[in-house]
N, C-alpha and C. Protein backbone atom coordinates (compact mmCIF):
# COMPACT_ATOMS: atom_id res chain seq x y z
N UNK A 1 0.85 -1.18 0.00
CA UNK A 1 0.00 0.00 0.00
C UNK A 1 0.89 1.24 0.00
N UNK A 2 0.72 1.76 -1.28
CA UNK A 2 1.41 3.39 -0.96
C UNK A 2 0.53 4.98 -1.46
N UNK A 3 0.20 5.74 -0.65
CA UNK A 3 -0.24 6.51 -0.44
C UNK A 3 0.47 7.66 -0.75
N UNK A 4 0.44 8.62 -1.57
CA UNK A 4 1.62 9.88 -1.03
C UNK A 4 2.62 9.50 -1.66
N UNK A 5 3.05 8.46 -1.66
CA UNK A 5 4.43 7.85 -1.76
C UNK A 5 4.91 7.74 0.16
N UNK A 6 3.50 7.07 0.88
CA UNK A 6 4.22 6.89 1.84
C UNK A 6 3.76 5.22 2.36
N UNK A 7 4.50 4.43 2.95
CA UNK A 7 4.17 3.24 2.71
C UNK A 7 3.71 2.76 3.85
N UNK A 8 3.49 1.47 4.31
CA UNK A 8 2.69 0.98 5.24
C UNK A 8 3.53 1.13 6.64
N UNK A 9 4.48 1.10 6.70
CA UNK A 9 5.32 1.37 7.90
C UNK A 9 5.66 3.22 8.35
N UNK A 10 5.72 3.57 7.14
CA UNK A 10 5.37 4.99 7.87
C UNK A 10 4.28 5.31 7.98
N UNK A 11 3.28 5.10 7.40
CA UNK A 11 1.59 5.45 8.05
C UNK A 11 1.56 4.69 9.41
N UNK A 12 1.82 3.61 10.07
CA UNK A 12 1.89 3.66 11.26
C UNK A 12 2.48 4.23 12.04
N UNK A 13 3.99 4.93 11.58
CA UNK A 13 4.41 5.30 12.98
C UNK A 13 3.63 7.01 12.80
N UNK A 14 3.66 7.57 11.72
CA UNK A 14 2.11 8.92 11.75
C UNK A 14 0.68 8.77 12.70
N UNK A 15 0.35 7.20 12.42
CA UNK A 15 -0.70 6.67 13.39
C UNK A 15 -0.27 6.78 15.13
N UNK A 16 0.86 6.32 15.00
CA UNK A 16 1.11 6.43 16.63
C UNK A 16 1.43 7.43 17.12
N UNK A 17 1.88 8.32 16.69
CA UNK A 17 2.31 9.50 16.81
C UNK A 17 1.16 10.88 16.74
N UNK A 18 -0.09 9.75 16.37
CA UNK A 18 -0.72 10.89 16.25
C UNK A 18 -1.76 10.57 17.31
N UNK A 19 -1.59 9.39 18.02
CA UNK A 19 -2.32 8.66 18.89
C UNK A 19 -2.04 9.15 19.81
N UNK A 20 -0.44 9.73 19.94
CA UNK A 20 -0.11 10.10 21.37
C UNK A 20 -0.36 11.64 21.81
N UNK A 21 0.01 12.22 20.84
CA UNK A 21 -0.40 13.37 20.33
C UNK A 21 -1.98 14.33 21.00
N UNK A 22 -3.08 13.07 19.96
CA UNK A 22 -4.22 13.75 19.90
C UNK A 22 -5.13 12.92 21.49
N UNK A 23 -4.35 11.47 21.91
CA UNK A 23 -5.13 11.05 22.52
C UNK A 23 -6.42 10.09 21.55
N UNK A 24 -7.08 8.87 22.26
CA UNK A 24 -7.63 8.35 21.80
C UNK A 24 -9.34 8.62 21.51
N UNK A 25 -9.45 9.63 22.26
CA UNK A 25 -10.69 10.10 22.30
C UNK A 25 -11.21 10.92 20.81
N UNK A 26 -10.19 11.82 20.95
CA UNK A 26 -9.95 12.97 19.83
C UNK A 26 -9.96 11.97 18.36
N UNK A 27 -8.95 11.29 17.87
CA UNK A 27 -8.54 10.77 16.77
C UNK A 27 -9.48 10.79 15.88
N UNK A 28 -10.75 9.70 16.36
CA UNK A 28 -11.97 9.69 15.32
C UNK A 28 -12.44 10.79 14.38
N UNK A 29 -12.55 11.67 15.89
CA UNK A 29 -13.31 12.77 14.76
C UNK A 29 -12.20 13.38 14.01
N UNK A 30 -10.81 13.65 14.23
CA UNK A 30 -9.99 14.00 13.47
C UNK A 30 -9.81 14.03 12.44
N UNK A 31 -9.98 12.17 12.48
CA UNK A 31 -10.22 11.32 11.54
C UNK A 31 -11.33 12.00 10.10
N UNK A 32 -12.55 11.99 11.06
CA UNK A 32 -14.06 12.23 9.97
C UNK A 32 -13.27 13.78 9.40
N UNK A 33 -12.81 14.95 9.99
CA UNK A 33 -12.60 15.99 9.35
C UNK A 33 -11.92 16.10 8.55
N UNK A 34 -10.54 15.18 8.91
CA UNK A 34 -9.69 15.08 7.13
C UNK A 34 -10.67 14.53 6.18
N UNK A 35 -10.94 13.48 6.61
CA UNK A 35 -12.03 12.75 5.65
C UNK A 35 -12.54 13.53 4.64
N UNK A 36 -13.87 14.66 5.56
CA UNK A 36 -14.72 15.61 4.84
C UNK A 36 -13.88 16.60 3.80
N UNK A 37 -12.52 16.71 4.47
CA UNK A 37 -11.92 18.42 4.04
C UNK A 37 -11.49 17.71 2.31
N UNK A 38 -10.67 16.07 2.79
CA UNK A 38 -10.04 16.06 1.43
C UNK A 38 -11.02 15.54 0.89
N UNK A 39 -12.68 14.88 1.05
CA UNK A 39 -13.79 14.98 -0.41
C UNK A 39 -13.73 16.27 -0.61
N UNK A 40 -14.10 17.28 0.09
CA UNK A 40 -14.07 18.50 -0.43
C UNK A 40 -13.16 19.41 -1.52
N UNK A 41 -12.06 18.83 -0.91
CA UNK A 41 -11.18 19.45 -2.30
C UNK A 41 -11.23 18.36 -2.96
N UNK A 42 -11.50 17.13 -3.37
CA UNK A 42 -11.79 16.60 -4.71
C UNK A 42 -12.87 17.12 -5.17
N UNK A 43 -13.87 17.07 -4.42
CA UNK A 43 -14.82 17.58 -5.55
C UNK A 43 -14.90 19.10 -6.08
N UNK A 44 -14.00 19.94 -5.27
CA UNK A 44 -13.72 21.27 -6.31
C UNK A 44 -12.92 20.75 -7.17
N UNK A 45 -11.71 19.66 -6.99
CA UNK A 45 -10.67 19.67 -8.43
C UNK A 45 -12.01 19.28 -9.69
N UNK A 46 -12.70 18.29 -9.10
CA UNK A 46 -13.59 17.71 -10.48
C UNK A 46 -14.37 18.73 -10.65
N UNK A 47 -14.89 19.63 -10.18
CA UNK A 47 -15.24 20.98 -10.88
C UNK A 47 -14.68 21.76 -11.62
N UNK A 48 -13.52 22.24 -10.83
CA UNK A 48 -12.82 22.63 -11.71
C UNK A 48 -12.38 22.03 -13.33
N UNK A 49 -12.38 21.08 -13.18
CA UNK A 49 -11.97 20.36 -14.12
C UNK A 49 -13.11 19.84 -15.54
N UNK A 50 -14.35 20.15 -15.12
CA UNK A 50 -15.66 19.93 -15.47
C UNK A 50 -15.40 21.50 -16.82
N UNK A 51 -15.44 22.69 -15.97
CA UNK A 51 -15.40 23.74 -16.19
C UNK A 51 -14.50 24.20 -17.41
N UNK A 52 -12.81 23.71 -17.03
CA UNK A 52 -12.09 23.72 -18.15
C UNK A 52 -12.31 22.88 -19.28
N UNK A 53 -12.86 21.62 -19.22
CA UNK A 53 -13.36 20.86 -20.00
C UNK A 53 -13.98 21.54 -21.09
N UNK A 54 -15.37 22.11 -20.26
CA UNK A 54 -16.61 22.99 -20.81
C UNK A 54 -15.74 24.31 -21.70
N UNK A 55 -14.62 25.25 -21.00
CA UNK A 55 -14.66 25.93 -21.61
C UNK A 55 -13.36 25.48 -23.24
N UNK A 56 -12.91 24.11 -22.99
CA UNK A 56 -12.47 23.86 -24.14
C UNK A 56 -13.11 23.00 -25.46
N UNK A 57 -14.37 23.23 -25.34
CA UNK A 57 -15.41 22.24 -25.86
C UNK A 57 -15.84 23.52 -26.35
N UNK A 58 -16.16 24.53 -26.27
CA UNK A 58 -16.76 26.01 -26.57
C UNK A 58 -16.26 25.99 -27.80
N UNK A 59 -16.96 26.58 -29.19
CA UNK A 59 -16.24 27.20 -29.95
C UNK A 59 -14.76 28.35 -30.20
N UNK A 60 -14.23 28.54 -30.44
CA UNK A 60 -13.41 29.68 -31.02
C UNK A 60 -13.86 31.04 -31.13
N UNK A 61 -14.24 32.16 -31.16
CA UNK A 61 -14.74 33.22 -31.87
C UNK A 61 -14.01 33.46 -33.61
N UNK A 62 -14.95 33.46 -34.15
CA UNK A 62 -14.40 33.67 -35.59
C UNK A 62 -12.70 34.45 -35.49
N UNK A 63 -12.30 34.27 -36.99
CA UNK A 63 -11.08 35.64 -36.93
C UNK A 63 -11.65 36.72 -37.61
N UNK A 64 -10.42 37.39 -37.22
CA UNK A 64 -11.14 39.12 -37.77
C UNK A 64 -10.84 38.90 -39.22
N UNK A 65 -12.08 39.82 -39.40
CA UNK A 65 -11.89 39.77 -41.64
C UNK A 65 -10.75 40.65 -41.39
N UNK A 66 -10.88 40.44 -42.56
CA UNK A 66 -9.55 41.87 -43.35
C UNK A 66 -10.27 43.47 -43.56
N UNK A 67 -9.48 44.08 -43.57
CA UNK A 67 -9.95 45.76 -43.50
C UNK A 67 -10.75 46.20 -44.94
N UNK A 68 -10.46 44.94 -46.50
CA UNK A 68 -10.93 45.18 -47.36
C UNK A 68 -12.87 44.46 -47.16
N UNK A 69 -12.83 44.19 -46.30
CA UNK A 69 -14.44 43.36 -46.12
C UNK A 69 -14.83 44.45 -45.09
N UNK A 70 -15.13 45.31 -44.82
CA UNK A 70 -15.33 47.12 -43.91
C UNK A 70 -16.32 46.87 -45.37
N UNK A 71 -17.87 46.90 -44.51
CA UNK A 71 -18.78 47.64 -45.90
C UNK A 71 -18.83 49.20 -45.55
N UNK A 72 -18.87 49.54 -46.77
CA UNK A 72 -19.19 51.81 -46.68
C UNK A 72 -20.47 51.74 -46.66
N UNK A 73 -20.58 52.63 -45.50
CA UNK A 73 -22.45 53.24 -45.54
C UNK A 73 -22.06 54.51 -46.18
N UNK A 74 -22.99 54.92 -47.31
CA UNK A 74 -23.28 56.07 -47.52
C UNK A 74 -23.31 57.20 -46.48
N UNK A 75 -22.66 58.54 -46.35
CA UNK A 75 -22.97 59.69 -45.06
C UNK A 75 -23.92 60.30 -45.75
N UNK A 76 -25.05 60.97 -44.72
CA UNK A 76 -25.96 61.38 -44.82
C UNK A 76 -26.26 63.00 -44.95
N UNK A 77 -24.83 63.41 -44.02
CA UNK A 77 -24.22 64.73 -43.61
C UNK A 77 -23.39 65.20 -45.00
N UNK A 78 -23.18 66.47 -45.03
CA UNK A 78 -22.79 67.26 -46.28
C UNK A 78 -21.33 68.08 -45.59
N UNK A 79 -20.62 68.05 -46.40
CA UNK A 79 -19.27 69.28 -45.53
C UNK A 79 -19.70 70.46 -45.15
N UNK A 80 -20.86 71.11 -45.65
CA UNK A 80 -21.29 72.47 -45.67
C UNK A 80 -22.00 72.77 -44.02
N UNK A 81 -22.31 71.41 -43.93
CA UNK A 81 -22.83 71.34 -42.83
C UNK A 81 -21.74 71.38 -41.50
N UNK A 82 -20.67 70.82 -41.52
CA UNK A 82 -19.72 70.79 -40.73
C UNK A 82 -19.27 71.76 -40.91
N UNK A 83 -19.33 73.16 -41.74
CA UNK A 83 -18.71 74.73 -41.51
C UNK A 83 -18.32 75.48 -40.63
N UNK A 84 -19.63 75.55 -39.91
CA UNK A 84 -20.44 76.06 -38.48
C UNK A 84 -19.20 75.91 -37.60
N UNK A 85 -19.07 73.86 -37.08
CA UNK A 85 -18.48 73.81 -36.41
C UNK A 85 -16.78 74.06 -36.61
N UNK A 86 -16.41 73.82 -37.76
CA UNK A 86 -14.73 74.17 -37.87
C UNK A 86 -14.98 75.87 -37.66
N UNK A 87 -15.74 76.42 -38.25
CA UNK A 87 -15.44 78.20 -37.82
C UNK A 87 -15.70 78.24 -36.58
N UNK A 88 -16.45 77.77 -35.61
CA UNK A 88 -16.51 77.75 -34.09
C UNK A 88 -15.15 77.31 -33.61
N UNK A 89 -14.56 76.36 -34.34
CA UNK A 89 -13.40 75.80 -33.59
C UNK A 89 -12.09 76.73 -34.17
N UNK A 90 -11.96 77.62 -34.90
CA UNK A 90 -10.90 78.31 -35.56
C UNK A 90 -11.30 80.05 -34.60
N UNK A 91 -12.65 80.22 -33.63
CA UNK A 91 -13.20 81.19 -32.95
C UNK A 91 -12.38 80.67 -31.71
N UNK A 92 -12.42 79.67 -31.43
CA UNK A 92 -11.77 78.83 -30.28
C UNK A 92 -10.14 78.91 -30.12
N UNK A 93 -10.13 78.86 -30.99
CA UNK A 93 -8.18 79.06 -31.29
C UNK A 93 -8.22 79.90 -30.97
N UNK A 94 -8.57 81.29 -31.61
CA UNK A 94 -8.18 82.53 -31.37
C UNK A 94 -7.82 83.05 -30.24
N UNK A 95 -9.28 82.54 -29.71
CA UNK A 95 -9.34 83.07 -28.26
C UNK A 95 -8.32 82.42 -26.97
N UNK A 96 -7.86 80.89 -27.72
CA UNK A 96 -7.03 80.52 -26.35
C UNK A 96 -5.28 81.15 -26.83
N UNK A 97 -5.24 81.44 -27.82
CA UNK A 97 -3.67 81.96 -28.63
C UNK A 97 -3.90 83.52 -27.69
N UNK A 98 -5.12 84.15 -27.83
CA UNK A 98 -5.03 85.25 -27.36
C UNK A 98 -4.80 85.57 -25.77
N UNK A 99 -5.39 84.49 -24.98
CA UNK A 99 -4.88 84.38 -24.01
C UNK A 99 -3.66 83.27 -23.79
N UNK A 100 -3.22 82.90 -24.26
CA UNK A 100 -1.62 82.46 -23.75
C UNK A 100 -0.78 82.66 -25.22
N UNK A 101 0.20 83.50 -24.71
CA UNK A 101 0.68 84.11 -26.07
C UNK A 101 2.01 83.39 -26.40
N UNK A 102 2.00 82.01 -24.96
CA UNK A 102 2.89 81.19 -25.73
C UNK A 102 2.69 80.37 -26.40
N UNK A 103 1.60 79.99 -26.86
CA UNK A 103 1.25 79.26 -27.44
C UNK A 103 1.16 80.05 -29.05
């Protein structure tokens, strides 16, 4: 029997040692709590493991097209229309050149 990589003669003297240790009263339940703790972390590893499974079973997301497959929408807007705002923004200059004259 090997466990760990630990064999039948060192799990007893761990046993006795833990006999003397914990006392005979104590041991049992000691006992039941490793018990519970290490199902417990098996059954997160098999979750875990469920999970990575799942997320390698998932598709891929496509690849990206190429920049020549970009369809053009027609603009709806005219340059004449954007006037307004470039002369607002050339009103804007002025005024910050005029106040900082290092710039």
């Amino acid at each position: 029997m090997n466990v760990f990589g630990i064999g039948l003669p060192e799990m007893a003297v761990i046993g006795a040692v833990a006999l003397l240790v914990f006392g005979p009263k104590r041991l049992p339940e000691l006992g039941r709590t490793l018990g519970k703790t290490l199902k417990g972390f098996q059954s997160a590893s098999k979750e875990f493991e469920r999970e990575i499974n799942k997320a390698m079973a998932e598709p891929e997301l496509p690849e990206a097209g190429e920049v020549n497959d970009v369809k053009v929408i027609p603009s709806t807007a005219s340059v004449d229309s954007a006037s307004p705002d470039i002369a607002s923004a050339d009103i804007a200059s002025s005024d910050i050149k005029a106040s900082n004259p290092e710039l």
